[in-house]
Protein backbone atom coordinates (compact mmCIF):
# COMPACT_ATOMS: atom_id res chain seq x y z
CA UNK A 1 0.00 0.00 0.00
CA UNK A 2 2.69 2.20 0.89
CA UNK A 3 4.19 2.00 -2.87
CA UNK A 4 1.05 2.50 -3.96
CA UNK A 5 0.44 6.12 -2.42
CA UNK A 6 3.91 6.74 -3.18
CA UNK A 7 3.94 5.98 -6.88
CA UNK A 8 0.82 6.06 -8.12
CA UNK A 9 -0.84 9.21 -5.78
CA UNK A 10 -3.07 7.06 -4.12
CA UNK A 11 -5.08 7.52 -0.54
CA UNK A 12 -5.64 4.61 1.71
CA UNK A 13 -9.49 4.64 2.21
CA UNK A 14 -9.84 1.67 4.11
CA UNK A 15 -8.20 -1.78 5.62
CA UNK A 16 -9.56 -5.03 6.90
CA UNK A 17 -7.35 -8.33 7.62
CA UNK A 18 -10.16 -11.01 6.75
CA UNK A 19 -11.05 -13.11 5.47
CA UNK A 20 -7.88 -11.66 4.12
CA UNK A 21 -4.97 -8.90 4.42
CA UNK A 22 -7.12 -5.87 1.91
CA UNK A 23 -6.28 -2.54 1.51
CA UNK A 24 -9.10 0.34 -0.39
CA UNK A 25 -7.20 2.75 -2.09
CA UNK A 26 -8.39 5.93 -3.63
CA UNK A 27 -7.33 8.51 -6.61
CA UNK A 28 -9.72 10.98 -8.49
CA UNK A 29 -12.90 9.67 -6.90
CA UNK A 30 -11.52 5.69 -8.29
CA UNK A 31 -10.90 3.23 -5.80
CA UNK A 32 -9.03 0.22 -6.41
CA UNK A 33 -9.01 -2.69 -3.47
CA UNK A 34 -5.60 -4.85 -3.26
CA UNK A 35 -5.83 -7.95 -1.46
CA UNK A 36 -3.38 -11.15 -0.54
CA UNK A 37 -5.08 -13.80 -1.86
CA UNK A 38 -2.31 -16.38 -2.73
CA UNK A 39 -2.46 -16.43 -6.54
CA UNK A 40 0.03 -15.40 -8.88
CA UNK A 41 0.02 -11.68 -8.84
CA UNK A 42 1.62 -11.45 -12.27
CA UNK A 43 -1.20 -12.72 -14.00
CA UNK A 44 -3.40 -10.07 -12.54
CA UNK A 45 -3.63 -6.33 -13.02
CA UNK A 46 -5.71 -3.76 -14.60
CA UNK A 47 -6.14 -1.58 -17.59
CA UNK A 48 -6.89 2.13 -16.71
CA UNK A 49 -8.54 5.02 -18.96
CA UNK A 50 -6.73 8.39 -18.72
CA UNK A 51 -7.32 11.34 -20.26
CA UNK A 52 -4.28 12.60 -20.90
CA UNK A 53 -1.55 9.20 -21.48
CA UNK A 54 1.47 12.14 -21.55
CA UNK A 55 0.85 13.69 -18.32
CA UNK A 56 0.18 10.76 -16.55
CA UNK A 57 3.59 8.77 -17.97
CA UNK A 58 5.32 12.09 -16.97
CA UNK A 59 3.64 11.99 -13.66
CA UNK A 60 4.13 8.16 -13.03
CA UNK A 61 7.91 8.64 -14.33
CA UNK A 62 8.38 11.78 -11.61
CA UNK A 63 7.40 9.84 -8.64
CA UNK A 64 10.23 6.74 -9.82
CA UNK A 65 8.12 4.21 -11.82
CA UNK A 66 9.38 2.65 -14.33
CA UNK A 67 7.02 3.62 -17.40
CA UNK A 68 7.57 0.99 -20.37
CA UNK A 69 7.48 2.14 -23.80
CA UNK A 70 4.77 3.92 -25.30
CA UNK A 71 2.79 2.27 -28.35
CA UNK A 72 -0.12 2.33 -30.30
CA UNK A 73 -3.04 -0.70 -29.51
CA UNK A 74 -6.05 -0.80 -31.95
CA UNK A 75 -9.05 -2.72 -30.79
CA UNK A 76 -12.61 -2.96 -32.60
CA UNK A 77 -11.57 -0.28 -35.38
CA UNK A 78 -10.04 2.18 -32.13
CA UNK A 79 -6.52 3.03 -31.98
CA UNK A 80 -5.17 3.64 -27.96
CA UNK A 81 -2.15 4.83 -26.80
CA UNK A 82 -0.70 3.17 -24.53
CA UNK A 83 1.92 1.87 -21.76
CA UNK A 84 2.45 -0.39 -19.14
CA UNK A 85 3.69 -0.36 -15.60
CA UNK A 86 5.00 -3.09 -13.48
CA UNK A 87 4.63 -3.16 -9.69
CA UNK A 88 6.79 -4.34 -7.33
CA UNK A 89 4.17 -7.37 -6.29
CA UNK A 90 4.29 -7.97 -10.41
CA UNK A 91 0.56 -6.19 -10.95
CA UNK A 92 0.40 -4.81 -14.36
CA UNK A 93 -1.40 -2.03 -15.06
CA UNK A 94 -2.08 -1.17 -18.75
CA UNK A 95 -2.85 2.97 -18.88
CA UNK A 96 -4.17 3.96 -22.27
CA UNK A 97 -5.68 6.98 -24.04
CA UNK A 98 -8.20 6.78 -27.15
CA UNK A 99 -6.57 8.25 -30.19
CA UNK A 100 -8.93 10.82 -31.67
CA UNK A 101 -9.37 10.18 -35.75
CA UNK A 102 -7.92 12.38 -38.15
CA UNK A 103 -9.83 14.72 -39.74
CA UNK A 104 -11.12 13.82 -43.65
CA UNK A 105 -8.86 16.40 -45.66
């Protein structure tokens, strides 16, 4: 939890030890619960709109994470731009940003 607030800005909201260890955390009105539950962690993660993908890889970057590359994801006819981050318990979290069309010329 405590690289969690650190890195990623967020608030512990809440914390309960059963049925097991959990911790609520909070950013911009989002909360996102993190719990021990004994599976493989790096399987797990989760993929997280933003609206701005620069400022928040510059903000993620400033506070020590390690940002991977930025790229380009299409899905259902949408392109995304994206990046990854990698958390010390192995989470992934996926941060991407819809690519507007260009304009018809």
């Amino acid at each position: 939890a405590a690289w969690y607030a650190q890195h990623f800005g967020l608030t512990e909201v809440e914390r309960s030890a059963e049925p097991h260890p959990t911790v609520l955390m909070e950013r911009d009105g989002v909360r996102l619960g993190f719990q021990e539950n004994g599976g493989d962690s790096s399987n797990d993660g989760a993929a997280i709109l933003v609206p701005d993908i620069g400022a928040m890889a510059a903000e993620l970057a400033g506070r020590g994470v390690a940002v991977g590359e930025r790229s380009t994801d299409e899905r259902q006819g949408q392109q995304y731009e994206t990046f990854s981050v990698v958390a010390p318990d192995q989470l992934c979290y996926y941060f991407y940003q819809a690519v507007a069309p260009a304009e018809n010329l």
